[in-house]
C-alpha atoms as a PDB file:
ATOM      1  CA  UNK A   1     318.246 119.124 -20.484  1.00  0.00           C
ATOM      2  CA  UNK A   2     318.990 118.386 -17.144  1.00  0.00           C
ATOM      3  CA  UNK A   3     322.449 118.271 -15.093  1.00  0.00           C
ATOM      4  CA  UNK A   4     322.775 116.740 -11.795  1.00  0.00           C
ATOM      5  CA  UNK A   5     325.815 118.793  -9.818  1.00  0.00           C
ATOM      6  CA  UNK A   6     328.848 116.754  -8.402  1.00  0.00           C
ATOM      7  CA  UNK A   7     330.512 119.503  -6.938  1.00  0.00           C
ATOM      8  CA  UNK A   8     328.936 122.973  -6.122  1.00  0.00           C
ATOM      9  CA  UNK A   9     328.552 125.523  -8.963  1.00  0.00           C
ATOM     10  CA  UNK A  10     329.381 129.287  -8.958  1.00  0.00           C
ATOM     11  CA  UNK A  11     326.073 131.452 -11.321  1.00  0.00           C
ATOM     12  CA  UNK A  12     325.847 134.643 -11.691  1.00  0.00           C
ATOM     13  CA  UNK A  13     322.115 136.515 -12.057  1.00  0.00           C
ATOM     14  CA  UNK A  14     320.812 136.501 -15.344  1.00  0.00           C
ATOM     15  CA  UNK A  15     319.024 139.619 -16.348  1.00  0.00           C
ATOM     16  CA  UNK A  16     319.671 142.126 -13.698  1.00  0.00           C
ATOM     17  CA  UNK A  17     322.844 142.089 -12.256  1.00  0.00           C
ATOM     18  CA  UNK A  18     325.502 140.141 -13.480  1.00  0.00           C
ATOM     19  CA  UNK A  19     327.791 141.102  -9.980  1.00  0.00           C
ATOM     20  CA  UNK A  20     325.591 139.120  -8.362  1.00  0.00           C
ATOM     21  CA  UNK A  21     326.971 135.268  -7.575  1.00  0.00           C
ATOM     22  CA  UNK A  22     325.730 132.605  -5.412  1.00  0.00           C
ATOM     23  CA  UNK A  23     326.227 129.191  -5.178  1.00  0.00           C
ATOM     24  CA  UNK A  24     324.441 126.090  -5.931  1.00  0.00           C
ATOM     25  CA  UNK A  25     325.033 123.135  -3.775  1.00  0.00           C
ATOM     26  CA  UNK A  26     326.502 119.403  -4.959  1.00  0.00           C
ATOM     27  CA  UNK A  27     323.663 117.236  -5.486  1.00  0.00           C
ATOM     28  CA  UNK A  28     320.868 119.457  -6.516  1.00  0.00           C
ATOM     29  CA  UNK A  29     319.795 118.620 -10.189  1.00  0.00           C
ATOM     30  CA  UNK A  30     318.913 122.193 -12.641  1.00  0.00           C
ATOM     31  CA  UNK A  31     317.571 122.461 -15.885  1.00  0.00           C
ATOM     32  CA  UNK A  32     320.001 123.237 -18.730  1.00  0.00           C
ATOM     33  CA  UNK A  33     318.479 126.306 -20.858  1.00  0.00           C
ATOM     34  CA  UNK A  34     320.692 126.750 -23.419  1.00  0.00           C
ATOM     35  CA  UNK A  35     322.877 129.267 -24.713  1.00  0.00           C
ATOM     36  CA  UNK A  36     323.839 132.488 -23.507  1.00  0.00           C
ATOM     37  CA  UNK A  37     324.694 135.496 -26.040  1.00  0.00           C
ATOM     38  CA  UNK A  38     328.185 135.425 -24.233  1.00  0.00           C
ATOM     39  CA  UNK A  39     329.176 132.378 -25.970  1.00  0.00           C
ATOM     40  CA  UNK A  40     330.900 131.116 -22.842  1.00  0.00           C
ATOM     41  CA  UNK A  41     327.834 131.217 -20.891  1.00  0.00           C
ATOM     42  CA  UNK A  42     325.081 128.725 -20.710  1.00  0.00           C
ATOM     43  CA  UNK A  43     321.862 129.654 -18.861  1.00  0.00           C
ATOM     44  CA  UNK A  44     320.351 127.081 -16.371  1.00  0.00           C
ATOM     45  CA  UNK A  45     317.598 127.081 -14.138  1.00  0.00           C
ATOM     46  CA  UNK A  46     317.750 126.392 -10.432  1.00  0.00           C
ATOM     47  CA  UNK A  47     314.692 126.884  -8.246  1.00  0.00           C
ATOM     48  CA  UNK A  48     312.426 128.776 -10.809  1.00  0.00           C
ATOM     49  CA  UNK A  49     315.536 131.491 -11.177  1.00  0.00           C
ATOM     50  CA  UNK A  50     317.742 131.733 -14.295  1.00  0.00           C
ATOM     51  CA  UNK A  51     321.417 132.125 -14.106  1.00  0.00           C
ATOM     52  CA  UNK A  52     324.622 132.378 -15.870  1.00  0.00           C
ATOM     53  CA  UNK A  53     327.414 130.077 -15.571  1.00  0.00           C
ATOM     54  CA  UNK A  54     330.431 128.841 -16.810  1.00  0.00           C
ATOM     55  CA  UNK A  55     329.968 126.048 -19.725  1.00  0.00           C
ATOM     56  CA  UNK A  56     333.619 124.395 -18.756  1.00  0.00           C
ATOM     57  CA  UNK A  57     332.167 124.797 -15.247  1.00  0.00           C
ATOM     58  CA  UNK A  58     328.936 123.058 -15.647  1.00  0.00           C
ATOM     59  CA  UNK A  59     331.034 120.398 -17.829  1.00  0.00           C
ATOM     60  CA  UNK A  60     333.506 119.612 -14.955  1.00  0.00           C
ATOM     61  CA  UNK A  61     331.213 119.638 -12.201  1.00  0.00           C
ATOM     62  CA  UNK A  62     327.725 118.113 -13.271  1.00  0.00           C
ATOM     63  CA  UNK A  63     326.747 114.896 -15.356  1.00  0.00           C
ATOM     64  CA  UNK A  64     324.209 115.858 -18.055  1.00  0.00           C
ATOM     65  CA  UNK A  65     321.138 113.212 -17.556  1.00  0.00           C
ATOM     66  CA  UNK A  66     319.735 112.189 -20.222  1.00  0.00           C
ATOM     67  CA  UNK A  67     315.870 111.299 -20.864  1.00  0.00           C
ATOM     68  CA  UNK A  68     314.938 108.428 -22.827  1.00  0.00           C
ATOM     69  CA  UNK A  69     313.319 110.192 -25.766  1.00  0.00           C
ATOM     70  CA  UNK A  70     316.183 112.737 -25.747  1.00  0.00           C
ATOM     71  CA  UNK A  71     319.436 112.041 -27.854  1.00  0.00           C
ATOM     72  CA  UNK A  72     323.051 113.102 -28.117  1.00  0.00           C
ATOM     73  CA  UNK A  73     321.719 115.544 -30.035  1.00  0.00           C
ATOM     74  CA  UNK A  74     320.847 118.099 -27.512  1.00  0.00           C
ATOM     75  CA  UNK A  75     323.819 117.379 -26.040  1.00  0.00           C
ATOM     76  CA  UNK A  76     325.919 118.231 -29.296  1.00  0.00           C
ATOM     77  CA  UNK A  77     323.911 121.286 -30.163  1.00  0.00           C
ATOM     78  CA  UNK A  78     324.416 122.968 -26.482  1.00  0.00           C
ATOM     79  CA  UNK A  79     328.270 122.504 -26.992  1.00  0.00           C
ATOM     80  CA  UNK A  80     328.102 123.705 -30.837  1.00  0.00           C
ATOM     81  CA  UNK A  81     325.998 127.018 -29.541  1.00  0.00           C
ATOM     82  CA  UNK A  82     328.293 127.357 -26.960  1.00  0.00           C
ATOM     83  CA  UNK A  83     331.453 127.296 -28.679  1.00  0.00           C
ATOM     84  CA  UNK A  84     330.335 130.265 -32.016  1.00  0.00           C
END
């Protein structure tokens, strides 16, 4: 699923080293993963790299676009994973 940022976004590294943050500019559209196993977490792509961030974070500062085959569904499941 993919999110198109309104504001930048705060990540953290994935796998590594979860100290690590950077920032991902307003404007630039990533690729929604899924879940993380920290159910607060969702994991998105940006650039071939996968971080962590905030789900209330990617709610309040991206719009989720939807493709035409895709439903709600995806949608709903991401914020059911999300919220175990």
């Amino acid at each position: 699923m993919l999110c198109r940022l309104n504001a930048p976004l705060m990540v953290l590294a994935y796998r590594d080293n979860h100290q690590a943050a950077t920032t991902i500019p307003a404007g630039k559209t990533i690729d929604v993963i899924g879940p993380a196993e920290d159910d607060r977490f969702c994991v998105v792509n940006s650039d071939g790299e996968e971080f962590l961030v905030f789900e209330s974070d990617l709610m309040d500062r991206g719009t989720l676009l939807m493709r035409k085959e895709s439903s709600n569904r995806e949608v709903i499941q991401l914020r059911r994973a999300t919220r175990r």
